[in-house]
N, C-alpha and C. Protein backbone atom coordinates (compact mmCIF):
# COMPACT_ATOMS: atom_id res chain seq x y z
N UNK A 1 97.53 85.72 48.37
CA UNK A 1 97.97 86.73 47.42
C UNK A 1 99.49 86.74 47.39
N UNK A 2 100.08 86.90 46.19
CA UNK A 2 101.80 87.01 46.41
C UNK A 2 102.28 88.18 46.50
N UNK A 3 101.48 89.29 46.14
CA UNK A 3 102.14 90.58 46.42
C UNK A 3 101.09 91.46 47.42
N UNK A 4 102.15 92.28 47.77
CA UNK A 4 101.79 93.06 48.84
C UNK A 4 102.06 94.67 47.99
N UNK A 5 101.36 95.58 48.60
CA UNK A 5 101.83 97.13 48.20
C UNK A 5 102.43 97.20 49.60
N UNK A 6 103.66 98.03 48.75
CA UNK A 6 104.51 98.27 49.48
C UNK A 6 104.43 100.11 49.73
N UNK A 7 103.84 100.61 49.26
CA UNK A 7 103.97 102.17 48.94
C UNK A 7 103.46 102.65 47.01
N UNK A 8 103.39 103.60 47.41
CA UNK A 8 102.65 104.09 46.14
C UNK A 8 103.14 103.70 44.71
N UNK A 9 102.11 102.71 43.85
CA UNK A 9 103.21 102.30 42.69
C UNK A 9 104.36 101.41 43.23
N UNK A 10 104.41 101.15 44.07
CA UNK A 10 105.23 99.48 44.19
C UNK A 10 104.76 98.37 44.84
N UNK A 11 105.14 97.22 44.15
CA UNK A 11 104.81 96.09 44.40
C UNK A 11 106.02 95.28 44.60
N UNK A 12 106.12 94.62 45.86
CA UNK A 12 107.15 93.29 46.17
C UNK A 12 106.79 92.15 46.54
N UNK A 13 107.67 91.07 45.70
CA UNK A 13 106.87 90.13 45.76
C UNK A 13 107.05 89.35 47.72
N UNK A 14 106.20 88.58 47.85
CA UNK A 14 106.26 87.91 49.19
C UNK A 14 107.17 86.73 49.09
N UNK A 15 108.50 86.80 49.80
CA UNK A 15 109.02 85.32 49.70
C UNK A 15 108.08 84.61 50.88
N UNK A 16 108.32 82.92 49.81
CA UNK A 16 107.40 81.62 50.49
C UNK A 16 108.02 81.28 51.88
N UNK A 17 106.71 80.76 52.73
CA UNK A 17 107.39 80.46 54.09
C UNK A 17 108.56 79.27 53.68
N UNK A 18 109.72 79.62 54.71
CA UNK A 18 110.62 78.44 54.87
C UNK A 18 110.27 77.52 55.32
N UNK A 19 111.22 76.40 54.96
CA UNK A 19 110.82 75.01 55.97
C UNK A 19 111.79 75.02 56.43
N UNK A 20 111.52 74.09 57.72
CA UNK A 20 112.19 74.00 58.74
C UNK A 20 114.12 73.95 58.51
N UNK A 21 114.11 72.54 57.57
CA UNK A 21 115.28 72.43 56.90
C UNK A 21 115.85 73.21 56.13
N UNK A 22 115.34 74.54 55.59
CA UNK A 22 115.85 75.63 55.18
C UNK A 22 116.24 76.55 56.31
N UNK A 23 115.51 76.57 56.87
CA UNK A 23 115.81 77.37 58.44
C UNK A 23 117.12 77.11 58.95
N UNK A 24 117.09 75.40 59.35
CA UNK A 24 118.44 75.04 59.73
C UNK A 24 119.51 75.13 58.76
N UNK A 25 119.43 75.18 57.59
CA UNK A 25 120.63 75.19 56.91
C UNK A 25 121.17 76.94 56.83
N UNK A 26 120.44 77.73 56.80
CA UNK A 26 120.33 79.43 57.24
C UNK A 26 121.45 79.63 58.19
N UNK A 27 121.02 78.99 59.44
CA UNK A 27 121.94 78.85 60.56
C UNK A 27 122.89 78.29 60.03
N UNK A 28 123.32 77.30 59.49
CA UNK A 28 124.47 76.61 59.56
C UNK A 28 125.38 76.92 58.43
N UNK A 29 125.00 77.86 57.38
CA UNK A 29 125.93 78.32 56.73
C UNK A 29 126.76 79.27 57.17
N UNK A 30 126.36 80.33 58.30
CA UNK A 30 126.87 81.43 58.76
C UNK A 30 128.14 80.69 60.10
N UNK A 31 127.54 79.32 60.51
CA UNK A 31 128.64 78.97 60.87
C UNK A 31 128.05 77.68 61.85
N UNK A 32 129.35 76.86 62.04
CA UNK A 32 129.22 75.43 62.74
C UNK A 32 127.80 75.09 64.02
N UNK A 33 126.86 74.68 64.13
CA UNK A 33 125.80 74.55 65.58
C UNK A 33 126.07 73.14 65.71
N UNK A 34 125.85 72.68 66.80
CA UNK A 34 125.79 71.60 67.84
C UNK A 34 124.39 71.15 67.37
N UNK A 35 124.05 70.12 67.61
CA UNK A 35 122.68 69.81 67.10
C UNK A 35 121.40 70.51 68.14
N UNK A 36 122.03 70.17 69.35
CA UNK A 36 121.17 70.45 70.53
C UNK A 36 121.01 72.40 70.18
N UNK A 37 122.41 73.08 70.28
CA UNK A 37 122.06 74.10 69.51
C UNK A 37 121.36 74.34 68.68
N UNK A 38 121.03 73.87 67.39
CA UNK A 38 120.77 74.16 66.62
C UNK A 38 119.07 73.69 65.93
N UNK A 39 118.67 72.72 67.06
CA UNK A 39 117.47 72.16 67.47
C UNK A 39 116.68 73.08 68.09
N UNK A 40 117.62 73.71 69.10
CA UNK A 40 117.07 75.24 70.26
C UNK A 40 116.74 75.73 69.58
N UNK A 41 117.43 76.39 68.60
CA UNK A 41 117.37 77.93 67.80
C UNK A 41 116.05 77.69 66.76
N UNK A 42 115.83 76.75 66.43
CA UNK A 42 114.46 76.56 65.31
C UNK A 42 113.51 76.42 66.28
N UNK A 43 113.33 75.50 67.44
CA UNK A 43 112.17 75.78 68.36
C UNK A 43 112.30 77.31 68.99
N UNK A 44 112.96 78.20 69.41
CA UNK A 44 112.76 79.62 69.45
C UNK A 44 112.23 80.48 68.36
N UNK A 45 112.89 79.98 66.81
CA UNK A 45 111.81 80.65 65.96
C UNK A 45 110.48 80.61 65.61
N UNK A 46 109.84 79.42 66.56
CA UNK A 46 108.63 78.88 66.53
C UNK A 46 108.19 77.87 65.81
N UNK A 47 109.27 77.09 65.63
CA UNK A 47 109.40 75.55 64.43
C UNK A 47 108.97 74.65 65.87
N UNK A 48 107.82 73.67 65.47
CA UNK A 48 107.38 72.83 66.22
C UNK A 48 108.56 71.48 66.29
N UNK A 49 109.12 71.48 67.85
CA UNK A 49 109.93 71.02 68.13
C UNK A 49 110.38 69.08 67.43
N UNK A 50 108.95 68.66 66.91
CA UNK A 50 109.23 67.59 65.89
C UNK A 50 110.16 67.95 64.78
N UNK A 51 109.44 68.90 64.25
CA UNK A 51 109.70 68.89 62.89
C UNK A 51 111.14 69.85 63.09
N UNK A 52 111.52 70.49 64.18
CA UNK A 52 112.91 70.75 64.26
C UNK A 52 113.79 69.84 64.37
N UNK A 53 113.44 68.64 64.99
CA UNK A 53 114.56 67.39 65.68
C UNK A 53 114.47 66.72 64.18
N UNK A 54 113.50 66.60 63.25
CA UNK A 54 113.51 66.23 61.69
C UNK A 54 114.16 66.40 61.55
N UNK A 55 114.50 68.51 61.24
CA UNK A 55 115.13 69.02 60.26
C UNK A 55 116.48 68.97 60.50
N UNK A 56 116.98 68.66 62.31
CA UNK A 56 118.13 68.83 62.27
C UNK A 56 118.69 67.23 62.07
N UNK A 57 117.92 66.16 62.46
CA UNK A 57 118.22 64.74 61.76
C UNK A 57 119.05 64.58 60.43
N UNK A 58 117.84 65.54 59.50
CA UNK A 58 117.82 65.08 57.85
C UNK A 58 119.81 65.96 57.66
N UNK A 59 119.70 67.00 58.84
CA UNK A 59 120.85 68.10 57.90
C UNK A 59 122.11 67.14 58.17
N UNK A 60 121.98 66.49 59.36
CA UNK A 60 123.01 65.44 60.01
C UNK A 60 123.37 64.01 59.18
N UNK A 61 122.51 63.71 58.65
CA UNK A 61 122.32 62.21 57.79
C UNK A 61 122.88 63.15 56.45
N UNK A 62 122.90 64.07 56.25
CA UNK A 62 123.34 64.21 54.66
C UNK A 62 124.77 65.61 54.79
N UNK A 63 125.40 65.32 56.39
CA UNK A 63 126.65 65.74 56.31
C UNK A 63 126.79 67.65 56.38
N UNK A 64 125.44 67.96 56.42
CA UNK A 64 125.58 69.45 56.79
C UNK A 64 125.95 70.00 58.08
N UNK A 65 125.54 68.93 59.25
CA UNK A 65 125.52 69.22 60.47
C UNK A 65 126.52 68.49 61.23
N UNK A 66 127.54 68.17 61.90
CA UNK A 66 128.17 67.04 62.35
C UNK A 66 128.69 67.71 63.66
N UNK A 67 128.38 67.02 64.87
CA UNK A 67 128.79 67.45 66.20
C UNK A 67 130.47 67.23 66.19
N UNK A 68 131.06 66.32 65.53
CA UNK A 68 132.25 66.64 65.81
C UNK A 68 133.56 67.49 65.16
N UNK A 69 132.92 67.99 63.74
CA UNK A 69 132.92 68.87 63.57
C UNK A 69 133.05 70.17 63.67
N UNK A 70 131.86 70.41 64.42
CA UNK A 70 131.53 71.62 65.14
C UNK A 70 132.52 71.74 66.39
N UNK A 71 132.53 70.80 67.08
CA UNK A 71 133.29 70.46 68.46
C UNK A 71 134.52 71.06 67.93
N UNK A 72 135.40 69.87 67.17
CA UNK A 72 136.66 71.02 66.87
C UNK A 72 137.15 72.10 66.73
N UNK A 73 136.21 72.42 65.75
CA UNK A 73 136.00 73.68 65.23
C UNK A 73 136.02 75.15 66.67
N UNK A 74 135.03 74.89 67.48
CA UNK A 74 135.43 75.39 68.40
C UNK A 74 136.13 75.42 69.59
N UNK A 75 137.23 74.10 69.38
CA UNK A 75 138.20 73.97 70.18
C UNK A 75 139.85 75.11 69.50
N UNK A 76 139.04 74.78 68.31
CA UNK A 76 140.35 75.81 67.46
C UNK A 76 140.28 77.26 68.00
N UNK A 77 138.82 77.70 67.81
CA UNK A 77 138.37 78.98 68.06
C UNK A 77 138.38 79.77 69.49
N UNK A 78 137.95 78.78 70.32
CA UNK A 78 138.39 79.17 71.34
C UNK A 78 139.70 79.12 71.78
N UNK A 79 140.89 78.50 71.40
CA UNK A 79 141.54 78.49 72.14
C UNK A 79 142.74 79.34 71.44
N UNK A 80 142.64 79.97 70.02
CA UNK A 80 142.97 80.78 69.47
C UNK A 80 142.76 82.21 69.76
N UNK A 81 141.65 82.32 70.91
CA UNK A 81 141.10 83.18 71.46
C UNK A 81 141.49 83.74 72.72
N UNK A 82 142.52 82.77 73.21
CA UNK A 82 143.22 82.65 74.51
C UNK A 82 142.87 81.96 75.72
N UNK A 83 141.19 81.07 75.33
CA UNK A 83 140.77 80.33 76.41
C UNK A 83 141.27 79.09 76.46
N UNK A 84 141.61 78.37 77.73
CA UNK A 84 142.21 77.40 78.36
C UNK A 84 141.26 76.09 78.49
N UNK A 85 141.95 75.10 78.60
CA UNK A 85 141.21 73.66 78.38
C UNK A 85 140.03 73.25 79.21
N UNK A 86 140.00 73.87 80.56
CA UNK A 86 138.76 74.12 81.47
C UNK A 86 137.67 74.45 80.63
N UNK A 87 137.80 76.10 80.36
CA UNK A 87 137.01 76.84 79.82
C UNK A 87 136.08 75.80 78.73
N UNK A 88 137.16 75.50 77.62
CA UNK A 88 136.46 74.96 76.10
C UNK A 88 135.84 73.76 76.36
N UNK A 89 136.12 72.99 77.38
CA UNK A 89 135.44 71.43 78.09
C UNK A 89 134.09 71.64 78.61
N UNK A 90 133.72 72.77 79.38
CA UNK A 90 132.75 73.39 79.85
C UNK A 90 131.77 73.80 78.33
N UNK A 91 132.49 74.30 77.67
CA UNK A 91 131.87 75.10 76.64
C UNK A 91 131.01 73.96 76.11
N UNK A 92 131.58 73.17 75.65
CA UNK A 92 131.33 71.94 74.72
C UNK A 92 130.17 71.36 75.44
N UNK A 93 130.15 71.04 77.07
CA UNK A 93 129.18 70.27 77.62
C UNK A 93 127.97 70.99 77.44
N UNK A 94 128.26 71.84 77.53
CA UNK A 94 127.01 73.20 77.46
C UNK A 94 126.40 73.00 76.04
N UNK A 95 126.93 72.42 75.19
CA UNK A 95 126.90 72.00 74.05
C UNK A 95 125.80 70.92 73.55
N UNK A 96 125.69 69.93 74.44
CA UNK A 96 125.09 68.39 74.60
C UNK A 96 126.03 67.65 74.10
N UNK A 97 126.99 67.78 74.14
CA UNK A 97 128.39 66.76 73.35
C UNK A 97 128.23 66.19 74.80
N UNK A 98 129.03 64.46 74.67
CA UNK A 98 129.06 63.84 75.99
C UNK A 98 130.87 63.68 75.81
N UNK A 99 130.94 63.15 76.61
CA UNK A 99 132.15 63.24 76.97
C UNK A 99 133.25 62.60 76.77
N UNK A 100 132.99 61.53 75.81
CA UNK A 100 134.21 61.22 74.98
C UNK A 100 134.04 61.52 73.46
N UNK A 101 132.64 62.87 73.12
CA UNK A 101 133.38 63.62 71.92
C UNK A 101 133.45 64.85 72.36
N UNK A 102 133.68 65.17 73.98
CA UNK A 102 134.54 66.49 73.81
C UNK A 102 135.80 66.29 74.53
N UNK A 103 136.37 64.46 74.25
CA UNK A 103 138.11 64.47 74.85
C UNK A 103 138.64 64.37 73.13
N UNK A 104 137.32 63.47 72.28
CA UNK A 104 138.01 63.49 71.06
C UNK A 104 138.37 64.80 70.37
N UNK A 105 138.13 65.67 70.84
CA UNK A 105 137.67 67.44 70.26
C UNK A 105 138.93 67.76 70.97
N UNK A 106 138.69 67.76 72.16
CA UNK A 106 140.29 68.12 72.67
C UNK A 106 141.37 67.84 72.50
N UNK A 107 141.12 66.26 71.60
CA UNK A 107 142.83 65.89 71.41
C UNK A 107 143.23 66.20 70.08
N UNK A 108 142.36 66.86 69.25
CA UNK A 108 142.40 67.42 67.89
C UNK A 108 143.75 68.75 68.59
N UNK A 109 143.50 69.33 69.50
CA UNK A 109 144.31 70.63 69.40
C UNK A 109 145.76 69.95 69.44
N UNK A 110 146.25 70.94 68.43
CA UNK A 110 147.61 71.13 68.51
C UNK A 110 148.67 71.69 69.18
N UNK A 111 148.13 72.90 69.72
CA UNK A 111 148.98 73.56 70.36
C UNK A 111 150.14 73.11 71.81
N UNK A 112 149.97 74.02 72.33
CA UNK A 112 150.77 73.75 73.57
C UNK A 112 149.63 74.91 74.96
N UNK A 113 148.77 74.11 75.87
CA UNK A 113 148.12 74.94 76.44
C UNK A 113 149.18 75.65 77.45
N UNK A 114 150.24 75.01 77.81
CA UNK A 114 151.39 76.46 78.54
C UNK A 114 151.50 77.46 77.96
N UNK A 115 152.07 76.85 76.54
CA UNK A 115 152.10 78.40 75.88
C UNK A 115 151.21 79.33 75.42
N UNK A 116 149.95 78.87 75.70
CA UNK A 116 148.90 79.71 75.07
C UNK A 116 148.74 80.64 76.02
N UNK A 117 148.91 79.88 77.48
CA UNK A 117 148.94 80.80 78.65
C UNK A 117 149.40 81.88 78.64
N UNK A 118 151.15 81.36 78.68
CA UNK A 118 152.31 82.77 78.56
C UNK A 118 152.00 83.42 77.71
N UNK A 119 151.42 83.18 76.18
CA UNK A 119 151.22 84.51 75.08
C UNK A 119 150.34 85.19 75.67
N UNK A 120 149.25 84.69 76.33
CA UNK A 120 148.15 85.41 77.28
C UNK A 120 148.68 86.46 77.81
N UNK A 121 149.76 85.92 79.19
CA UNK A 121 150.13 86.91 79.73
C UNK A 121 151.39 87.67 79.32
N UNK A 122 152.17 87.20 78.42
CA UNK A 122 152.35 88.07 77.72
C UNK A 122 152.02 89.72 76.91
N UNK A 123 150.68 89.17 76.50
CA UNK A 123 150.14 90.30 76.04
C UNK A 123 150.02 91.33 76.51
N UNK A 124 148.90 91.14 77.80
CA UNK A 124 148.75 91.47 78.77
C UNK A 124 149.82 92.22 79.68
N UNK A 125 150.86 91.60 79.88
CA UNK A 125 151.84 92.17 80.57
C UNK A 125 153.10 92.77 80.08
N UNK A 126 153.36 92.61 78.70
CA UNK A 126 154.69 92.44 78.44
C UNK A 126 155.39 91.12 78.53
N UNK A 127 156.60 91.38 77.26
CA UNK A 127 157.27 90.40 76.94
C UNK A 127 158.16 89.92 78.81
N UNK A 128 158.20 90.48 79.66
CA UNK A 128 158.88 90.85 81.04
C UNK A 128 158.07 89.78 82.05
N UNK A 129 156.81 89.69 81.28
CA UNK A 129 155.66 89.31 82.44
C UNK A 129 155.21 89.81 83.35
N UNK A 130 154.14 89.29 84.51
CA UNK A 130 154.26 89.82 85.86
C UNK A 130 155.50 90.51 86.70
N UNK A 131 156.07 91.16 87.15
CA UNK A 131 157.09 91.80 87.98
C UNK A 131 156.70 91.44 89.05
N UNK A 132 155.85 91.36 90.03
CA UNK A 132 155.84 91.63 91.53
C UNK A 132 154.41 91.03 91.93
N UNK A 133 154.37 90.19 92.72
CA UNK A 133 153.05 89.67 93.37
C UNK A 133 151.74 90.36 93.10
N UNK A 134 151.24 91.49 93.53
CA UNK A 134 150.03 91.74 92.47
C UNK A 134 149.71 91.24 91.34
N UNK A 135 150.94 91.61 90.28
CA UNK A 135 150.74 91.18 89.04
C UNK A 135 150.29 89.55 88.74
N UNK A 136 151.27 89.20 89.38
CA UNK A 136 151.02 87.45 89.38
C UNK A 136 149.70 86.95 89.67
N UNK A 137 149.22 87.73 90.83
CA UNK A 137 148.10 87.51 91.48
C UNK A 137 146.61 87.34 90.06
N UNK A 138 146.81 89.07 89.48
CA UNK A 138 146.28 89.39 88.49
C UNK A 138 146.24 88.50 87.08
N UNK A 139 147.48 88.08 87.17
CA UNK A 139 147.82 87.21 85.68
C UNK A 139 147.05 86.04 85.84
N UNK A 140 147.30 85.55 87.09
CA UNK A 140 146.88 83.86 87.51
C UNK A 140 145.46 83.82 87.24
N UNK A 141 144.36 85.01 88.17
CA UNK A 141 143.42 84.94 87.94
C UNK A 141 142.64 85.11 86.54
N UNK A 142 143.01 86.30 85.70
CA UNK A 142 142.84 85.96 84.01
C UNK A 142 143.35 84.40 83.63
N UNK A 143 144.33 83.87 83.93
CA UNK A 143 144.25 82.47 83.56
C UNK A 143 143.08 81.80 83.93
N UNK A 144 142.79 81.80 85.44
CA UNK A 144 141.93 80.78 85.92
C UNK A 144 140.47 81.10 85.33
N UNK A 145 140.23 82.82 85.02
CA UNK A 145 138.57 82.72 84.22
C UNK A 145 138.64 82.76 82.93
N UNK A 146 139.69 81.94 82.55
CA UNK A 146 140.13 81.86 81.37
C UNK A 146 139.78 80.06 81.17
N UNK A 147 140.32 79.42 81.93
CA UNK A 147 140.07 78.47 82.23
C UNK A 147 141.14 76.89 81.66
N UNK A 148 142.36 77.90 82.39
CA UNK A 148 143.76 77.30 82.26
C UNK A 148 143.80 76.56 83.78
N UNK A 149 144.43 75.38 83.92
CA UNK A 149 144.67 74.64 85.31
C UNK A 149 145.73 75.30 85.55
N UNK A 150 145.59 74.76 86.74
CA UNK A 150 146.70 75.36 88.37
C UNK A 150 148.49 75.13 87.31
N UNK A 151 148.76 74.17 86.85
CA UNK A 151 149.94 74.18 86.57
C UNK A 151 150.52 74.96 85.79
N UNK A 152 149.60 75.20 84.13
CA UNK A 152 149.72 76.24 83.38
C UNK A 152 149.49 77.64 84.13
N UNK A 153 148.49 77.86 84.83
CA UNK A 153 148.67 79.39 85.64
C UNK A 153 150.15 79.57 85.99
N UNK A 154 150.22 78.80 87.05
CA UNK A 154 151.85 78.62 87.58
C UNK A 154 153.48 78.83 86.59
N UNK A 155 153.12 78.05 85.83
CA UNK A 155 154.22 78.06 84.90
C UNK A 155 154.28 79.62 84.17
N UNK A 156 152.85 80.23 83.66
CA UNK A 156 153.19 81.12 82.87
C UNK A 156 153.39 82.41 83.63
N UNK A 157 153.10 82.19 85.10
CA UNK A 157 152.94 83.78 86.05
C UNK A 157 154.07 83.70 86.75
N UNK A 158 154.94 82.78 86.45
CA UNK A 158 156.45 82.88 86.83
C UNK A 158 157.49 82.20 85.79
N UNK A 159 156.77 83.20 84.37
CA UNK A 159 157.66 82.81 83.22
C UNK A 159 159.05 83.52 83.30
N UNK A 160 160.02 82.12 82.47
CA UNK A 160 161.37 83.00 82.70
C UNK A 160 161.82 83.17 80.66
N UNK A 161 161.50 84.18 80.26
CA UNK A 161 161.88 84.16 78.61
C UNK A 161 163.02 83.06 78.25
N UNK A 162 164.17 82.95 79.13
CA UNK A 162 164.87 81.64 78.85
C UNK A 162 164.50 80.89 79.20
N UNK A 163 163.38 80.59 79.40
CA UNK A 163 162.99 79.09 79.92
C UNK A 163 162.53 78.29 78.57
């Protein structure tokens, strides 16, 4: 039947089940998935895990889906976000990206990961920085679960504004 009563005197119609490849493209308009992501998320909606690894095949062969892509994309995002090159390397593996497309992803960034640090603690602290060992202590560690290395911690928790 295509309609259902909905309440007294109304009728709405039933939208048709999706396919799988509509499913995935659902997801992927709202924003960038990893394949392995995005393979997950249709077998959780209860898409039989063939016809998910299909749908996310077909979206990949015709340029909707592209891991490196996506990879960038959230190398921008995260690290616009204030997370450090640890952090987004981790992120990515978690990803199913292997590991020379998440150095190619990494060498897309532009920035400067020192300075992303210091604006960090900047923020955080003032244009002044840390003042006094606590602070440093405090700053370093937001770097490190941030997932900035030992040198950038260092550099930015004993920033000098003329430097």
């Amino acid at each position: 039947m295509d309609e259902t009563d909905t309440g007294p005197g109304r009728r709405r119609r039933r939208r048709p089940e999706q396919t799988p490849v509509q499913r995935a493209l659902g997801l992927l308009v709202r924003r960038e998935h990893s394949r392995r992501e995005l393979g997950r998320k249709l077998v959780a909606k209860g898409i039989d895990p063939e016809q998910a690894q299909a749908a996310v095949d077909r979206l990949s062969s015709e340029g909707w889906q592209d891991d490196e892509r996506f990879a960038q994309s959230l190398v921008r995002s995260r690290a616009n976000t204030g997370y450090g090159p640890l952090h987004i390397r981790a992120e990515l593996g978690t990803h199913g990206l292997d590991s020379s497309a998440i150095a190619a992803a990494m060498d897309t960034f532009e920035g400067d990961w020192q300075e992303n640090a210091r604006d960090l603690v900047r923020r955080r602290f003032g244009d002044e920085g840390p003042l006094d060992l606590p602070q440093r202590r405090k700053a370093a560690d937001l770097l490190a679960r941030r997932g900035f290395d030992g040198d950038s911690i260092r550099r930015a928790t004993r920033y000098d504004p003329e430097d």
